[in-house]
Protein backbone atom coordinates (compact mmCIF):
# COMPACT_ATOMS: atom_id res chain seq x y z
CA UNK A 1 126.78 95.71 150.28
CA UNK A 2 125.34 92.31 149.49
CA UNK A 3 123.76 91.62 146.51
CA UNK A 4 120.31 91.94 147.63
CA UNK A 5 120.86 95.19 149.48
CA UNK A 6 122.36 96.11 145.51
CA UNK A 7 119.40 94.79 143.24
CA UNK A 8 117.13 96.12 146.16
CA UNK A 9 118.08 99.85 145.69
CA UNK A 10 118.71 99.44 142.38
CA UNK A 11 114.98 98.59 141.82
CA UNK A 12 113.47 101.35 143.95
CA UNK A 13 115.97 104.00 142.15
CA UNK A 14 114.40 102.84 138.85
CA UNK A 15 110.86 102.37 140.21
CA UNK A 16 110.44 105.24 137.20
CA UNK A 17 110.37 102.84 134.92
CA UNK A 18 108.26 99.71 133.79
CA UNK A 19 107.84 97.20 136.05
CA UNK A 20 108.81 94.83 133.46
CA UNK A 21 112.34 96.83 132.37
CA UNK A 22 113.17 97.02 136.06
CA UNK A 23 113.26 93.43 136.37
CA UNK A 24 115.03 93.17 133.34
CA UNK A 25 117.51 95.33 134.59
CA UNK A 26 118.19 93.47 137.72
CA UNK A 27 118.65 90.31 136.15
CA UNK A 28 121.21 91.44 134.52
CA UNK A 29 123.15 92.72 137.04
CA UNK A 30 122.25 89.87 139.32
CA UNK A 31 123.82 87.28 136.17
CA UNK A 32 126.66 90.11 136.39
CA UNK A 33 127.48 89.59 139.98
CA UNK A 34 126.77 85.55 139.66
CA UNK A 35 129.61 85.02 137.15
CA UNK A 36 132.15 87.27 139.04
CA UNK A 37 131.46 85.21 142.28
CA UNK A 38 131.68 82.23 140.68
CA UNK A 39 135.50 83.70 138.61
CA UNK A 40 136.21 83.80 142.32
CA UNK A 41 135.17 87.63 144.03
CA UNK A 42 133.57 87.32 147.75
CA UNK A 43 129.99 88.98 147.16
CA UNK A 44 130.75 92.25 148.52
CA UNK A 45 133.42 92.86 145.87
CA UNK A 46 131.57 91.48 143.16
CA UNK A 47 128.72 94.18 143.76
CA UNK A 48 131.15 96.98 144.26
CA UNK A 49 132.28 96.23 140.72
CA UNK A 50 129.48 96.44 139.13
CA UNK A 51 129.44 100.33 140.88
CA UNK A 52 126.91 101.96 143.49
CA UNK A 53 122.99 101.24 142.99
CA UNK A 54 122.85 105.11 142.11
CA UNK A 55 125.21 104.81 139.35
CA UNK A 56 123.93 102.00 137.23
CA UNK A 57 120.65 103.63 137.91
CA UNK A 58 121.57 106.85 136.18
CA UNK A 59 123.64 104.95 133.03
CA UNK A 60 120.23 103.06 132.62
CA UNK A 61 118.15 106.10 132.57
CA UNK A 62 120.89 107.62 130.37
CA UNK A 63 120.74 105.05 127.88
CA UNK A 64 117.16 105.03 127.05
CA UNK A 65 115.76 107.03 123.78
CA UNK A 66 115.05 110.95 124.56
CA UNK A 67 111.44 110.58 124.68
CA UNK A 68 111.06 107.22 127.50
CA UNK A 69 114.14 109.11 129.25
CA UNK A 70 112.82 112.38 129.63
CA UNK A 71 108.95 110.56 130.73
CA UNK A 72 111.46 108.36 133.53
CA UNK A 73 113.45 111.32 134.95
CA UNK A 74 109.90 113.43 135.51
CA UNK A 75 108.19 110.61 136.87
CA UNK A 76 110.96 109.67 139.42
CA UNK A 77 110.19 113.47 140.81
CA UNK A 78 106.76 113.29 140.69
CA UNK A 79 104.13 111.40 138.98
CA UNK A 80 101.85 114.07 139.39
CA UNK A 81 104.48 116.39 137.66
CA UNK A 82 104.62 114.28 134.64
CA UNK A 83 100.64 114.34 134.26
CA UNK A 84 100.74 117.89 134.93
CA UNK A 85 102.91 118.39 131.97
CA UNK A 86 101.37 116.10 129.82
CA UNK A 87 98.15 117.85 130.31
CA UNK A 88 99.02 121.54 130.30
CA UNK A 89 102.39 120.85 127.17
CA UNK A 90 99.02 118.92 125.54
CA UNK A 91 98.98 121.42 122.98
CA UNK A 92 102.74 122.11 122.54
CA UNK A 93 103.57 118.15 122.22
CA UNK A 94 100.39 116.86 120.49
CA UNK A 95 100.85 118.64 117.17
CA UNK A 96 104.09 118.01 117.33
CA UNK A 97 104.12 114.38 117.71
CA UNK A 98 101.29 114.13 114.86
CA UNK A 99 103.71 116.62 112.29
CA UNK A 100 106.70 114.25 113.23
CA UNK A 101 104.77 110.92 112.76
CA UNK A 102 103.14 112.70 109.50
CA UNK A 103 106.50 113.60 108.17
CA UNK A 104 107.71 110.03 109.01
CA UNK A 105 105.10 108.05 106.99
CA UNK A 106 105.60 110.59 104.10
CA UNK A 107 109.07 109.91 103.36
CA UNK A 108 108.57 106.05 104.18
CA UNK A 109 105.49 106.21 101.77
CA UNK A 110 107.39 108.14 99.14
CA UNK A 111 110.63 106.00 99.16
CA UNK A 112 108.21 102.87 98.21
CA UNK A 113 106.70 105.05 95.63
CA UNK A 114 110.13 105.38 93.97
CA UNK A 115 110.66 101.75 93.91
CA UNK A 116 106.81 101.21 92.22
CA UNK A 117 107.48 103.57 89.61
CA UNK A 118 110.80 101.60 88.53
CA UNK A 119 108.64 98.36 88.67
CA UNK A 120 105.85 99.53 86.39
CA UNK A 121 108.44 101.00 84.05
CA UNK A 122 109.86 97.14 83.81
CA UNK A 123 106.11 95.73 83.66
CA UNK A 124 105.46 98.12 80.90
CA UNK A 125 108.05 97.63 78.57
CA UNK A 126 107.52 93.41 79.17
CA UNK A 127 103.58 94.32 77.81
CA UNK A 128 104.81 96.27 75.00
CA UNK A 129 107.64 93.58 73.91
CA UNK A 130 104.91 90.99 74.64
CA UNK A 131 102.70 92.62 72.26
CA UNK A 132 105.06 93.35 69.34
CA UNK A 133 105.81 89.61 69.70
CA UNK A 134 102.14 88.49 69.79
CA UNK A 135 102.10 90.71 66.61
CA UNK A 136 105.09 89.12 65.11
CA UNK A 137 103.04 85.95 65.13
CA UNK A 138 99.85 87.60 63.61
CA UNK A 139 102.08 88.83 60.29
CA UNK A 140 103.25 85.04 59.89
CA UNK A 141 99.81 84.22 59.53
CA UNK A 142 99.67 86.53 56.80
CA UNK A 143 102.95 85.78 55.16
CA UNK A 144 104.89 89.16 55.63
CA UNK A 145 108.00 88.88 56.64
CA UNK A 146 109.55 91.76 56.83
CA UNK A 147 106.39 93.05 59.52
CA UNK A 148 107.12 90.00 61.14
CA UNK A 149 110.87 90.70 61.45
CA UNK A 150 110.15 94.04 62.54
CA UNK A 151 108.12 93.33 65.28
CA UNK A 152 110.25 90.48 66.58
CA UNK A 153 113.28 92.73 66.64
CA UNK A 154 110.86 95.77 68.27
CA UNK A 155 109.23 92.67 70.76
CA UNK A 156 112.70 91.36 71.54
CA UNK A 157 114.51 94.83 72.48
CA UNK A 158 111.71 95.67 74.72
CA UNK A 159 111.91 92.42 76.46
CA UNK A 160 115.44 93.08 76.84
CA UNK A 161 115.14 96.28 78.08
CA UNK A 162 112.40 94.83 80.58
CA UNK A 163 114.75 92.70 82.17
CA UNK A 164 117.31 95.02 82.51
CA UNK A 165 114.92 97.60 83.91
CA UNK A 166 113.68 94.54 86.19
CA UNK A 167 116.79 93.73 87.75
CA UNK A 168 117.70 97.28 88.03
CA UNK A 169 113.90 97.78 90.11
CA UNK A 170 115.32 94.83 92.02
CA UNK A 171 118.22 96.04 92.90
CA UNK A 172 116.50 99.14 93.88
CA UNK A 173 114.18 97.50 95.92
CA UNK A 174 116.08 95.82 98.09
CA UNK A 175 118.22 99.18 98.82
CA UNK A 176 115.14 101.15 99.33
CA UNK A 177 114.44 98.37 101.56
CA UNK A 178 117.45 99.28 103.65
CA UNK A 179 116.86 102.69 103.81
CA UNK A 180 113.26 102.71 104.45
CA UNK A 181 114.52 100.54 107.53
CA UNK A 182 117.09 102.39 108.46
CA UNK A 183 115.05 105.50 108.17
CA UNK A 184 112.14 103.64 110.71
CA UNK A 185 114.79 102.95 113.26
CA UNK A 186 116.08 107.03 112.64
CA UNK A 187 111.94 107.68 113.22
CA UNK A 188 111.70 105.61 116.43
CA UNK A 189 114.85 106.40 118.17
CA UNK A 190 113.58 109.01 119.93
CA UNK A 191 111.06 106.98 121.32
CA UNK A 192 111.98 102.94 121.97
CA UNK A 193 115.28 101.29 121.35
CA UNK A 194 114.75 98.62 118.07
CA UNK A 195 114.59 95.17 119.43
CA UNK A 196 117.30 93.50 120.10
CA UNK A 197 119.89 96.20 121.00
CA UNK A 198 121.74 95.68 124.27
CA UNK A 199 122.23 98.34 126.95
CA UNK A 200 125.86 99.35 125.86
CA UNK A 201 126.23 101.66 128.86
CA UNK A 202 124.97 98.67 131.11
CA UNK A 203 127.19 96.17 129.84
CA UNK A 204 130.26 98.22 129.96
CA UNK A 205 129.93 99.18 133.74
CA UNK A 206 129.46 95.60 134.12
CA UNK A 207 132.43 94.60 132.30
């Protein structure tokens, strides 16, 4: 099989999918089968590595996210199949998909929320230690010293504990940052890979 014949099948076997992802698709293979001619294979073995049109078809399909997998395998039976199930599961999936992308932005939202609460805890104690300082000041206008050195010692340990809170809510932060991204991708695996990831499965029959 020549490499034409190869990418040629290979893009009506995956005509299930975006036109866009197809072409994607046999790019890569087509670079595949470019650098093992040019390590020295004739064509013909060069394709055959890379496997038969039908199975890099099916790893492809295999490595997508549930959702875009399960839409690709319907549609390569029947387009009209996949809008008859879309239409008639309509009020099966529907719900479902609004309860799942509910649930999502509720635990996204209420991670932040945790990270808010630790800020205004810091931003709080600053005021108060700001205050007892600003009154500090007032009593040396007046002449009493031991208000004033009451106040500077109250301003001063709330200050203190502000910072510590603060870099405490920072450190929080930027792990609630990781988690709230890692629980995103968790959310949207079902549906789209996140950017960036390579087709494992692809790249290993390739190999």
């Amino acid at each position: 099989m020549t490499r034409d014949e190869f990418l040629g099948r290979l893009g009506e076997l995956l005509a299930c999918l975006p036109a866009e992802q197809v072409e994607e698709t046999k790019a890569f293979y087509a670079e595949a089968i470019a650098d093992r001619m040019e390590d020295g294979m004739s064509e013909e073995e060069a394709v055959a590595a890379m496997g038969t049109p039908g199975e890099v078809a099916e790893a492809t399909l295999d490595d997508l996210p549930a959702v875009p997998r399960a839409i690709a395998r319907t549609r390569r039976r029947s387009t009209a199949l996949l809008w008859v199930l879309a239409i008639v599961g309509s009020p099966v999936w529907a719900p479902l998909l609004v309860a799942f992308a509910a649930v999502a932005l509720s635990v996204y939202v209420c991670i932040w929320v945790l990270a808010f609460c630790v800020w205004v805890i810091a931003v709080a104690l600053g005021a108060v230690g700001a205050a007892a300082l600003a009154l500090a000041a007032a009593g040396v206008t007046v002449g009493h010293v031991p208000y004033v050195l009451a106040m500077l010692g109250c301003g001063l340990a709330f200050i203190g504990a502000a910072l510590l809170v603060g870099a405490g809510a920072w450190a929080a932060s930027k792990q609630i940052a990781r988690l709230s991204a890692l629980w995103a991708r968790k959310a949207a695996s079902p549906f789209w890979k996140v950017k960036g990831e390579k087709d494992d499965t692809a790249a290993h029959l390739a190999a």
